[in-house]
PDB file of N, CA and C in Angstrom:
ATOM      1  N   UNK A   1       0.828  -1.197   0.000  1.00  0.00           N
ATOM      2  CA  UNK A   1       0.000   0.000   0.000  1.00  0.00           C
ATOM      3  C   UNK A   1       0.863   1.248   0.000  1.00  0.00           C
ATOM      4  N   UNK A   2       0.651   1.871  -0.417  1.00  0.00           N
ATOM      5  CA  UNK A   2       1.023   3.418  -1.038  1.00  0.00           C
ATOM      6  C   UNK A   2       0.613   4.446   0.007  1.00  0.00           C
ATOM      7  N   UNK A   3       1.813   5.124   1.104  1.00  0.00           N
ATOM      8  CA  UNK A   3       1.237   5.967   1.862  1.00  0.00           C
ATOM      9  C   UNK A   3       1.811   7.276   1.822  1.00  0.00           C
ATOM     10  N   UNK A   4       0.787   8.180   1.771  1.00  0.00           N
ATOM     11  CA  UNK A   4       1.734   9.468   1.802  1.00  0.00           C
ATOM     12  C   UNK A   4       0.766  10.223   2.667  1.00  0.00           C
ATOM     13  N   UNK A   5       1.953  11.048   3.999  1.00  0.00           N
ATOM     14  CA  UNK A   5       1.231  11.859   4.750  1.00  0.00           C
ATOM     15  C   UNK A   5       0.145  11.151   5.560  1.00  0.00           C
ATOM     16  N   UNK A   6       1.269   9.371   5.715  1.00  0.00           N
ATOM     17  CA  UNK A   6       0.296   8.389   6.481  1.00  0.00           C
ATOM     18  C   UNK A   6      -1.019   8.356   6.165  1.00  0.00           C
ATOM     19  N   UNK A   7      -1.871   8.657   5.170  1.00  0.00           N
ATOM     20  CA  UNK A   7      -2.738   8.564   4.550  1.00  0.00           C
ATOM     21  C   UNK A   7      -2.478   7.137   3.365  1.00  0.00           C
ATOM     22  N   UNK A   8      -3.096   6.335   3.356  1.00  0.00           N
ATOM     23  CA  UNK A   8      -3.515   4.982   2.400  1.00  0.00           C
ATOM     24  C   UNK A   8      -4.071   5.556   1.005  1.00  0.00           C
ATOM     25  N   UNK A   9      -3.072   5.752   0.089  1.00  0.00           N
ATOM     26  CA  UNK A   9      -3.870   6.074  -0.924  1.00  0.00           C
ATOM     27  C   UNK A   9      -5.032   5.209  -1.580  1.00  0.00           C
ATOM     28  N   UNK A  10      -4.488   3.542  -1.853  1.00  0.00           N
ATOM     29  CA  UNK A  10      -4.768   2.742  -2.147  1.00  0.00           C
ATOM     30  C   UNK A  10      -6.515   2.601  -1.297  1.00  0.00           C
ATOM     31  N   UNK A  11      -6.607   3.260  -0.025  1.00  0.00           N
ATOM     32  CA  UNK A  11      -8.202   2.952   0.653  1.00  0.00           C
ATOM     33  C   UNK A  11      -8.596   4.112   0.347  1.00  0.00           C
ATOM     34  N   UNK A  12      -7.956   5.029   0.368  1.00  0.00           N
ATOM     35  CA  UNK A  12      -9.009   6.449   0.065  1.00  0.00           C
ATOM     36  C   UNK A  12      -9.341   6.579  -1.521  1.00  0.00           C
ATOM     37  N   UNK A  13      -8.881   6.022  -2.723  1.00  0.00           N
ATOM     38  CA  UNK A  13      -9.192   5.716  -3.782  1.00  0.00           C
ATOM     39  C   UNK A  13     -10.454   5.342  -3.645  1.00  0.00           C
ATOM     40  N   UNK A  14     -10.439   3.747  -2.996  1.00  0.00           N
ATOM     41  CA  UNK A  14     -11.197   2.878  -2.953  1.00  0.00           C
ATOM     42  C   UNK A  14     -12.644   3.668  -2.241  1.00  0.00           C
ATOM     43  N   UNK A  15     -12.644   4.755  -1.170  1.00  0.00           N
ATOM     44  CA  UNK A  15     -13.622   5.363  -0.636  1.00  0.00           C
ATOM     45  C   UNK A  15     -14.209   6.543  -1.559  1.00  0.00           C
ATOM     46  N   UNK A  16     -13.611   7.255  -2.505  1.00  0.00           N
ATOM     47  CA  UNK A  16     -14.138   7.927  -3.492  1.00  0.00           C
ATOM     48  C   UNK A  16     -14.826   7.512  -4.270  1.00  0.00           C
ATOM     49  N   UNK A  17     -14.325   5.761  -5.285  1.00  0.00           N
ATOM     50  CA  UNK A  17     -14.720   5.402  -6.054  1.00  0.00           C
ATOM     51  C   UNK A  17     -16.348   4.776  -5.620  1.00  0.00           C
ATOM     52  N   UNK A  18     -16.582   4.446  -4.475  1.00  0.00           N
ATOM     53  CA  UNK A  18     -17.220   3.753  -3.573  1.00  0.00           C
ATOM     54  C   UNK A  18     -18.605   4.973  -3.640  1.00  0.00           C
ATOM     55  N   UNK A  19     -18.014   6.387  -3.121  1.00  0.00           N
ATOM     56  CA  UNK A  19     -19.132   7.255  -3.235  1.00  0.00           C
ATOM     57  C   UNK A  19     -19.426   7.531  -4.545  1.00  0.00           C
ATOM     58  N   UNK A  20     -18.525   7.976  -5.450  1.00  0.00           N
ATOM     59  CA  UNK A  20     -18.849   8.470  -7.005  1.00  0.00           C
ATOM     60  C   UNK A  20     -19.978   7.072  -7.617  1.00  0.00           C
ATOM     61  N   UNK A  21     -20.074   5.938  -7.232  1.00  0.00           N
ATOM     62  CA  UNK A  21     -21.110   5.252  -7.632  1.00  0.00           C
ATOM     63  C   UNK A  21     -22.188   5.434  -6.658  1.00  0.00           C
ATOM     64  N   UNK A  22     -22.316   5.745  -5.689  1.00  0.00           N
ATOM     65  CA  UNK A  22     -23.170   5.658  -5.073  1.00  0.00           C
ATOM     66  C   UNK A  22     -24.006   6.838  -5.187  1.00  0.00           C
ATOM     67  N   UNK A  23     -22.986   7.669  -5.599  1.00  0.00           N
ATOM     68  CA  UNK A  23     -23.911   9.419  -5.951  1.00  0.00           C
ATOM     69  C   UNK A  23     -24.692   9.013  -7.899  1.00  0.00           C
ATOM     70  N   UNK A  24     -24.033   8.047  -8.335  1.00  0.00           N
ATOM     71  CA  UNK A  24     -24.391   8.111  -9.605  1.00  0.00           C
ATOM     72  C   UNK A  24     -25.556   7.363  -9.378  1.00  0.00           C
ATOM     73  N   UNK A  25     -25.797   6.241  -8.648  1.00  0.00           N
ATOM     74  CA  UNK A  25     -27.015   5.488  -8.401  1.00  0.00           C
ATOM     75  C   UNK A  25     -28.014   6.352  -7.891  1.00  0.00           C
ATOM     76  N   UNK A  26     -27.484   7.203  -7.142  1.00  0.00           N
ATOM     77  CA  UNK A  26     -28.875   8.121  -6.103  1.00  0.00           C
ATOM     78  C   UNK A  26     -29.252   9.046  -7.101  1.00  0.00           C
ATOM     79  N   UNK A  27     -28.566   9.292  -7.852  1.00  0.00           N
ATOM     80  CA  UNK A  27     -29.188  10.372  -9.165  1.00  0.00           C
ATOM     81  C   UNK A  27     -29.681  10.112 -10.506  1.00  0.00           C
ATOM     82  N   UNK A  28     -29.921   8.329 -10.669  1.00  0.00           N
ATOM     83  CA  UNK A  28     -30.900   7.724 -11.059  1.00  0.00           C
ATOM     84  C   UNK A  28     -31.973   7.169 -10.478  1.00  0.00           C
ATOM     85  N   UNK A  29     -31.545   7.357  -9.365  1.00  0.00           N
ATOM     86  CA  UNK A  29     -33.479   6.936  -8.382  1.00  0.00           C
ATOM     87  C   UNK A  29     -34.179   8.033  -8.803  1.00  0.00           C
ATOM     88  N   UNK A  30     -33.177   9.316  -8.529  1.00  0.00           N
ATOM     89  CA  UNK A  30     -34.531  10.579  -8.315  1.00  0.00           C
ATOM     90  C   UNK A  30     -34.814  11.233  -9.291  1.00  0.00           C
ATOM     91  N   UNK A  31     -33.786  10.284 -10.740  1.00  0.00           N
ATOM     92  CA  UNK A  31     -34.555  10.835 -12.111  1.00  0.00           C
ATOM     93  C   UNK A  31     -35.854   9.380 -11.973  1.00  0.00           C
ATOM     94  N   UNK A  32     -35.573   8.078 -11.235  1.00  0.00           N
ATOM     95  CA  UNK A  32     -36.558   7.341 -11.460  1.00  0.00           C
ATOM     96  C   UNK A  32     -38.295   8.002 -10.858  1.00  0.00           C
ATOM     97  N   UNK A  33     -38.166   8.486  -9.308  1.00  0.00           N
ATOM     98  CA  UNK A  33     -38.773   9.303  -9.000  1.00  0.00           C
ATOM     99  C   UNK A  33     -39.552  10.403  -9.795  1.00  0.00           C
ATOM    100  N   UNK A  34     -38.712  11.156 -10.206  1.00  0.00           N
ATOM    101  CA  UNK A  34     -39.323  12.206 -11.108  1.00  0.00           C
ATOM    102  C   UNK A  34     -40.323  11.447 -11.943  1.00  0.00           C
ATOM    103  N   UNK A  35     -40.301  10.655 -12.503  1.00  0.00           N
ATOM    104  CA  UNK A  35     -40.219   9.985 -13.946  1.00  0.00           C
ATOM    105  C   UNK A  35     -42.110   9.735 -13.796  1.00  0.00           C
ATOM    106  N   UNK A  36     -41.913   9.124 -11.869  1.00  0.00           N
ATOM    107  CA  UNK A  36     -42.977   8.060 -11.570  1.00  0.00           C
ATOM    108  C   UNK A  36     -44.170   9.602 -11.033  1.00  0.00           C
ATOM    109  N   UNK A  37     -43.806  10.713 -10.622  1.00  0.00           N
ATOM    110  CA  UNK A  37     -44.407  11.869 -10.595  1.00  0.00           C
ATOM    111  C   UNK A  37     -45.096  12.078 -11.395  1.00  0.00           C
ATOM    112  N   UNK A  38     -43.983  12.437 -12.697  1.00  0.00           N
ATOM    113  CA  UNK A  38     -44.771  12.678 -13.826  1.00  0.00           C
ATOM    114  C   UNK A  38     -46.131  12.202 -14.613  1.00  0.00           C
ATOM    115  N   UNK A  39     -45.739  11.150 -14.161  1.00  0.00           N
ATOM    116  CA  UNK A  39     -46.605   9.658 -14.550  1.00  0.00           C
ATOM    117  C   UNK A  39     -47.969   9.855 -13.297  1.00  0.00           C
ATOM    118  N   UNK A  40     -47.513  10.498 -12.778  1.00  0.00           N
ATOM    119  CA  UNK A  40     -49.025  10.388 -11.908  1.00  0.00           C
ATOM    120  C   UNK A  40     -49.801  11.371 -11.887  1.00  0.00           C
ATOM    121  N   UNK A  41     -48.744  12.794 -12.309  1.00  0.00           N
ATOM    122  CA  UNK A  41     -49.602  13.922 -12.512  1.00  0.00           C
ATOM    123  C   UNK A  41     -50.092  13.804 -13.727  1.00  0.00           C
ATOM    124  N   UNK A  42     -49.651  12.956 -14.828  1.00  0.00           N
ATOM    125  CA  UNK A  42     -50.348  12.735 -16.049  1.00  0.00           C
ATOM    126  C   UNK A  42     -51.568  12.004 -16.188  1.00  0.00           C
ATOM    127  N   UNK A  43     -51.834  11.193 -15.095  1.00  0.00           N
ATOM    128  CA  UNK A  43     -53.243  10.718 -14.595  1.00  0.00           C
ATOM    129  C   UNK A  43     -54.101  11.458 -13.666  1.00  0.00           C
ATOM    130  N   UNK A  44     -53.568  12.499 -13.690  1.00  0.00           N
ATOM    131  CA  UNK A  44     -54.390  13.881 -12.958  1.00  0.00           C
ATOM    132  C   UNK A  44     -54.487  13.881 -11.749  1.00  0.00           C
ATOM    133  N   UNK A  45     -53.114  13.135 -11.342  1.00  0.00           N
ATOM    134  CA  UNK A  45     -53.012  12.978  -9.371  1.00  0.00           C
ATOM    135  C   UNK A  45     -51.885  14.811  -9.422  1.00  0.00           C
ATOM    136  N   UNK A  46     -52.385  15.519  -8.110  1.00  0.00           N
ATOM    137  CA  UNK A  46     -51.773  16.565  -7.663  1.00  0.00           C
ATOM    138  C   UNK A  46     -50.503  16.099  -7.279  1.00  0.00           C
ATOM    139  N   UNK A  47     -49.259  16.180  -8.025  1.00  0.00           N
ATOM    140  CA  UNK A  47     -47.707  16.132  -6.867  1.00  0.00           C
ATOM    141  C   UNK A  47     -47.604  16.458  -5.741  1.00  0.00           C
ATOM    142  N   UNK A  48     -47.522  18.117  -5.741  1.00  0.00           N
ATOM    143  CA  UNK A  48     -47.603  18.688  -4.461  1.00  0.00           C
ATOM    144  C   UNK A  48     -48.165  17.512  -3.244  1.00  0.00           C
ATOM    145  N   UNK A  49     -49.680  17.415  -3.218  1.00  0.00           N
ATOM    146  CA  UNK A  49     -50.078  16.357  -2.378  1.00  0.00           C
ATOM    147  C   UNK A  49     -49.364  15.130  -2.181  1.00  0.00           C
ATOM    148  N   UNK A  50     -49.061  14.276  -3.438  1.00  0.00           N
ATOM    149  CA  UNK A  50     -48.478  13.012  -3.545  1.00  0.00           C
ATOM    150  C   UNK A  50     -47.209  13.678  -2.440  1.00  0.00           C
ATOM    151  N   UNK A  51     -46.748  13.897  -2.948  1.00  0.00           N
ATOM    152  CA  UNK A  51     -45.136  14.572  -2.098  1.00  0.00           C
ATOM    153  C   UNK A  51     -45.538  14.661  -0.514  1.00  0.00           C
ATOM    154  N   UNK A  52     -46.422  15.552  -0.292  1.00  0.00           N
ATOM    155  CA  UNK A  52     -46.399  15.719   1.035  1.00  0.00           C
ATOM    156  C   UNK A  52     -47.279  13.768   1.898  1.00  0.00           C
ATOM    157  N   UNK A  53     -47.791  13.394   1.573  1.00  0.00           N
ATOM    158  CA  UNK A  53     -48.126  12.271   1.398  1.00  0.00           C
ATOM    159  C   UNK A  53     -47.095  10.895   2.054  1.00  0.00           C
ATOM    160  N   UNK A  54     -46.138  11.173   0.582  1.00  0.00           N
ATOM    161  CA  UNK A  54     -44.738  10.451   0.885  1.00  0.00           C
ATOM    162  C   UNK A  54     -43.874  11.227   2.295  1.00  0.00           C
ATOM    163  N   UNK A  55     -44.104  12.097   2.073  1.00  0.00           N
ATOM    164  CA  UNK A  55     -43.324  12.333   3.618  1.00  0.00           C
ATOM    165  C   UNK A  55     -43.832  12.203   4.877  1.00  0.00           C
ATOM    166  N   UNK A  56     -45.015  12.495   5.154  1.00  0.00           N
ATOM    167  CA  UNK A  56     -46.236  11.690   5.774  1.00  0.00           C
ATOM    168  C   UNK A  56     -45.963  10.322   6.472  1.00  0.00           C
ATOM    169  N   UNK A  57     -46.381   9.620   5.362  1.00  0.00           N
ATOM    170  CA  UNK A  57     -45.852   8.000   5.435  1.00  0.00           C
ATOM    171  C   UNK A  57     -44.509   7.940   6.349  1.00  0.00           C
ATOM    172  N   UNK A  58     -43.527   8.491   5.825  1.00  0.00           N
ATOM    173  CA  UNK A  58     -42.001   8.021   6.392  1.00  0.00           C
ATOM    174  C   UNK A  58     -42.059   8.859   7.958  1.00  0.00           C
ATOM    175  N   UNK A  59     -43.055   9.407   8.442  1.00  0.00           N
ATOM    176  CA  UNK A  59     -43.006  10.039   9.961  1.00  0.00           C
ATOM    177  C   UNK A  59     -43.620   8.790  10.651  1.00  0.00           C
ATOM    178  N   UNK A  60     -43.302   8.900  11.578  1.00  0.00           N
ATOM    179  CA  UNK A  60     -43.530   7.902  12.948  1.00  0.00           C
ATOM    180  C   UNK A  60     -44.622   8.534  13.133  1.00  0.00           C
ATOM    181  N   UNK A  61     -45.931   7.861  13.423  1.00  0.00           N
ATOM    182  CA  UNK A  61     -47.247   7.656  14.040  1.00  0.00           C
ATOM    183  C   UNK A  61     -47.248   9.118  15.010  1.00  0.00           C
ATOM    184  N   UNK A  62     -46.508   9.263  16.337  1.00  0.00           N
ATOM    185  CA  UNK A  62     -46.770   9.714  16.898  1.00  0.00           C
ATOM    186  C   UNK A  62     -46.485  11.725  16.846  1.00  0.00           C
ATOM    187  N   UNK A  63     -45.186  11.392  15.706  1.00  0.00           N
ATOM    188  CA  UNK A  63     -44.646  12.689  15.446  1.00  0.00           C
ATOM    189  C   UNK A  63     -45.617  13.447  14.338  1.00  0.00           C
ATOM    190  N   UNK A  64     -46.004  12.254  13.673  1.00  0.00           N
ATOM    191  CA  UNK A  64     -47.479  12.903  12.565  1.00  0.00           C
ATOM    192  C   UNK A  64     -48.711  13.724  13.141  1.00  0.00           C
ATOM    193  N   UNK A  65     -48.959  13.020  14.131  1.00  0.00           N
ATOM    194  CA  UNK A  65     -49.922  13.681  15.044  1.00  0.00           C
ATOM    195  C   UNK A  65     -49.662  14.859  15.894  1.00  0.00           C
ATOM    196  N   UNK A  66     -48.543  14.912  16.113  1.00  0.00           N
ATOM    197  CA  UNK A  66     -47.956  15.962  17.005  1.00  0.00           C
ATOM    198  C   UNK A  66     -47.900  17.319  15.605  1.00  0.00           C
ATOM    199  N   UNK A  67     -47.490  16.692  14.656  1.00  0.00           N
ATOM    200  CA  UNK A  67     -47.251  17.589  13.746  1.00  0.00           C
ATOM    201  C   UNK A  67     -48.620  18.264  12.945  1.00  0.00           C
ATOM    202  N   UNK A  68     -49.699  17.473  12.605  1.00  0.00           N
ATOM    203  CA  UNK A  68     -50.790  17.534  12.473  1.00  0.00           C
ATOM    204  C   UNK A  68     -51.522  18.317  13.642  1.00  0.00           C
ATOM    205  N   UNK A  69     -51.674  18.142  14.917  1.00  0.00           N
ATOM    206  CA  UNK A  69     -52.429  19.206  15.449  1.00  0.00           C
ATOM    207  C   UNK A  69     -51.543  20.579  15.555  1.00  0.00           C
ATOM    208  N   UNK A  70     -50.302  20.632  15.883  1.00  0.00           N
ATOM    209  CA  UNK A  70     -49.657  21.606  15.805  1.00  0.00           C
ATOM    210  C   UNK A  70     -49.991  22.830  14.215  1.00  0.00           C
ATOM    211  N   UNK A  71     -50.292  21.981  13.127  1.00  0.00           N
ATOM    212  CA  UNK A  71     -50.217  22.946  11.922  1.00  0.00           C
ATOM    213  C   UNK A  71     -51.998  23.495  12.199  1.00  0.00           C
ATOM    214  N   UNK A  72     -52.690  22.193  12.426  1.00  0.00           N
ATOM    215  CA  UNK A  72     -54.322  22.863  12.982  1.00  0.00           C
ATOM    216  C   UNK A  72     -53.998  23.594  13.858  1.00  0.00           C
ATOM    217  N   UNK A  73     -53.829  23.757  14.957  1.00  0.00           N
ATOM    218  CA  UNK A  73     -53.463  25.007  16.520  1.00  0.00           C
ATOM    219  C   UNK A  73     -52.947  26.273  15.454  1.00  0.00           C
ATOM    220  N   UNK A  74     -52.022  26.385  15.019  1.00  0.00           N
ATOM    221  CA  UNK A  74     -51.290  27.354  14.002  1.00  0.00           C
ATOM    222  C   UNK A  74     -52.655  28.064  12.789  1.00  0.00           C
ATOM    223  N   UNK A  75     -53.349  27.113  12.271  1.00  0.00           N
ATOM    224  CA  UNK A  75     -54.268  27.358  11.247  1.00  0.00           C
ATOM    225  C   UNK A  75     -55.617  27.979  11.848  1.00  0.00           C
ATOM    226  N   UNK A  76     -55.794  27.295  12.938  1.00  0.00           N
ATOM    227  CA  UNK A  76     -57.094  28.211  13.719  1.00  0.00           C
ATOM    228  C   UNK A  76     -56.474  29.393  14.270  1.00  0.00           C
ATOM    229  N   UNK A  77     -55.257  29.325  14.515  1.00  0.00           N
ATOM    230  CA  UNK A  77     -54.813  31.101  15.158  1.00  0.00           C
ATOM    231  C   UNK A  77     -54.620  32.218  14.795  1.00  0.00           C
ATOM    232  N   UNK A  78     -54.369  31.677  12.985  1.00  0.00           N
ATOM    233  CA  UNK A  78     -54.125  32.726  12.019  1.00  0.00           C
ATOM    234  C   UNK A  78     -56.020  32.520  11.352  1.00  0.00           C
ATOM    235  N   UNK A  79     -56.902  32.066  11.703  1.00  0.00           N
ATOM    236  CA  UNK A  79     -58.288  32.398  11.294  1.00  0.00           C
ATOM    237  C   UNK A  79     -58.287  31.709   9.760  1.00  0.00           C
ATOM    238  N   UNK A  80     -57.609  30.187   9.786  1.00  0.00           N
ATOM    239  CA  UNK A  80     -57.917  29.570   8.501  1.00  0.00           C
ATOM    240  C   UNK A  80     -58.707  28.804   8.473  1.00  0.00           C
ATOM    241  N   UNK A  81     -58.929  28.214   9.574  1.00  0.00           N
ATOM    242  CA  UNK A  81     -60.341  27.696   9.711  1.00  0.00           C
ATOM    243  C   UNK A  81     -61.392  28.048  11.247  1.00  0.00           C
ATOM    244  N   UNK A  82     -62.401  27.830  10.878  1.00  0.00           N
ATOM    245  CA  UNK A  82     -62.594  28.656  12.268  1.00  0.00           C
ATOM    246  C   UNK A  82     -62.936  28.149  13.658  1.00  0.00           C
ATOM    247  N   UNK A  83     -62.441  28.472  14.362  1.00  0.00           N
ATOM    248  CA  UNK A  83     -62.414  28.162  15.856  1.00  0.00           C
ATOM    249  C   UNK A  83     -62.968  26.498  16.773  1.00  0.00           C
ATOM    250  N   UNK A  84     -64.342  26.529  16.041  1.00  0.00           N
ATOM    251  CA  UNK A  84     -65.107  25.523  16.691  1.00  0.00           C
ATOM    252  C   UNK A  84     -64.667  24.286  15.916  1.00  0.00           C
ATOM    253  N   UNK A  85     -64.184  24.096  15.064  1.00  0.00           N
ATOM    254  CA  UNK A  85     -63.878  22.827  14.445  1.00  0.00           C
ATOM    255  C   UNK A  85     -62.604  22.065  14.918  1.00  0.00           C
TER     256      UNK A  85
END
């Protein structure tokens, strides 16, 4: 192994090459993503929604709810919906 400045060239190669595929894979998911968007707003589903939706899903049960009455508490205070509901 090849060291300079006690640094392993030979592993830090190996850790670049390691991310440069891994950034090239993640930037074909989220053209795959896009792709599957498109495809849904072309069946006349809203993104925006879908999106918030998907992020939704990936919250834990309890933080959804916390987060959900918190944006209602916020929405009745600024008079977006009104009071008694």
């Amino acid at each position: 192994m090849t060291n300079i400045g006690g640094v392993s060239a030979e592993q830090l190669k190996s850790y670049v090459e390691r991310i440069e595929n891994l950034e090239e894979e993640k930037a074909k998911v989220s053209e795959d993503v896009r792709e599957v968007y498109s495809e849904a707003k072309g069946n006349g589903f809203d993104t925006k929604t879908l999106r918030e939706i998907v992020k939704l899903r990936k919250m834990d049960h309890d933080d959804r709810q916390e987060q959900e009455y918190m944006l209602d508490l916020y929405k009745k205070a600024l008079g977006l919906v009104p009071s008694g509901e």
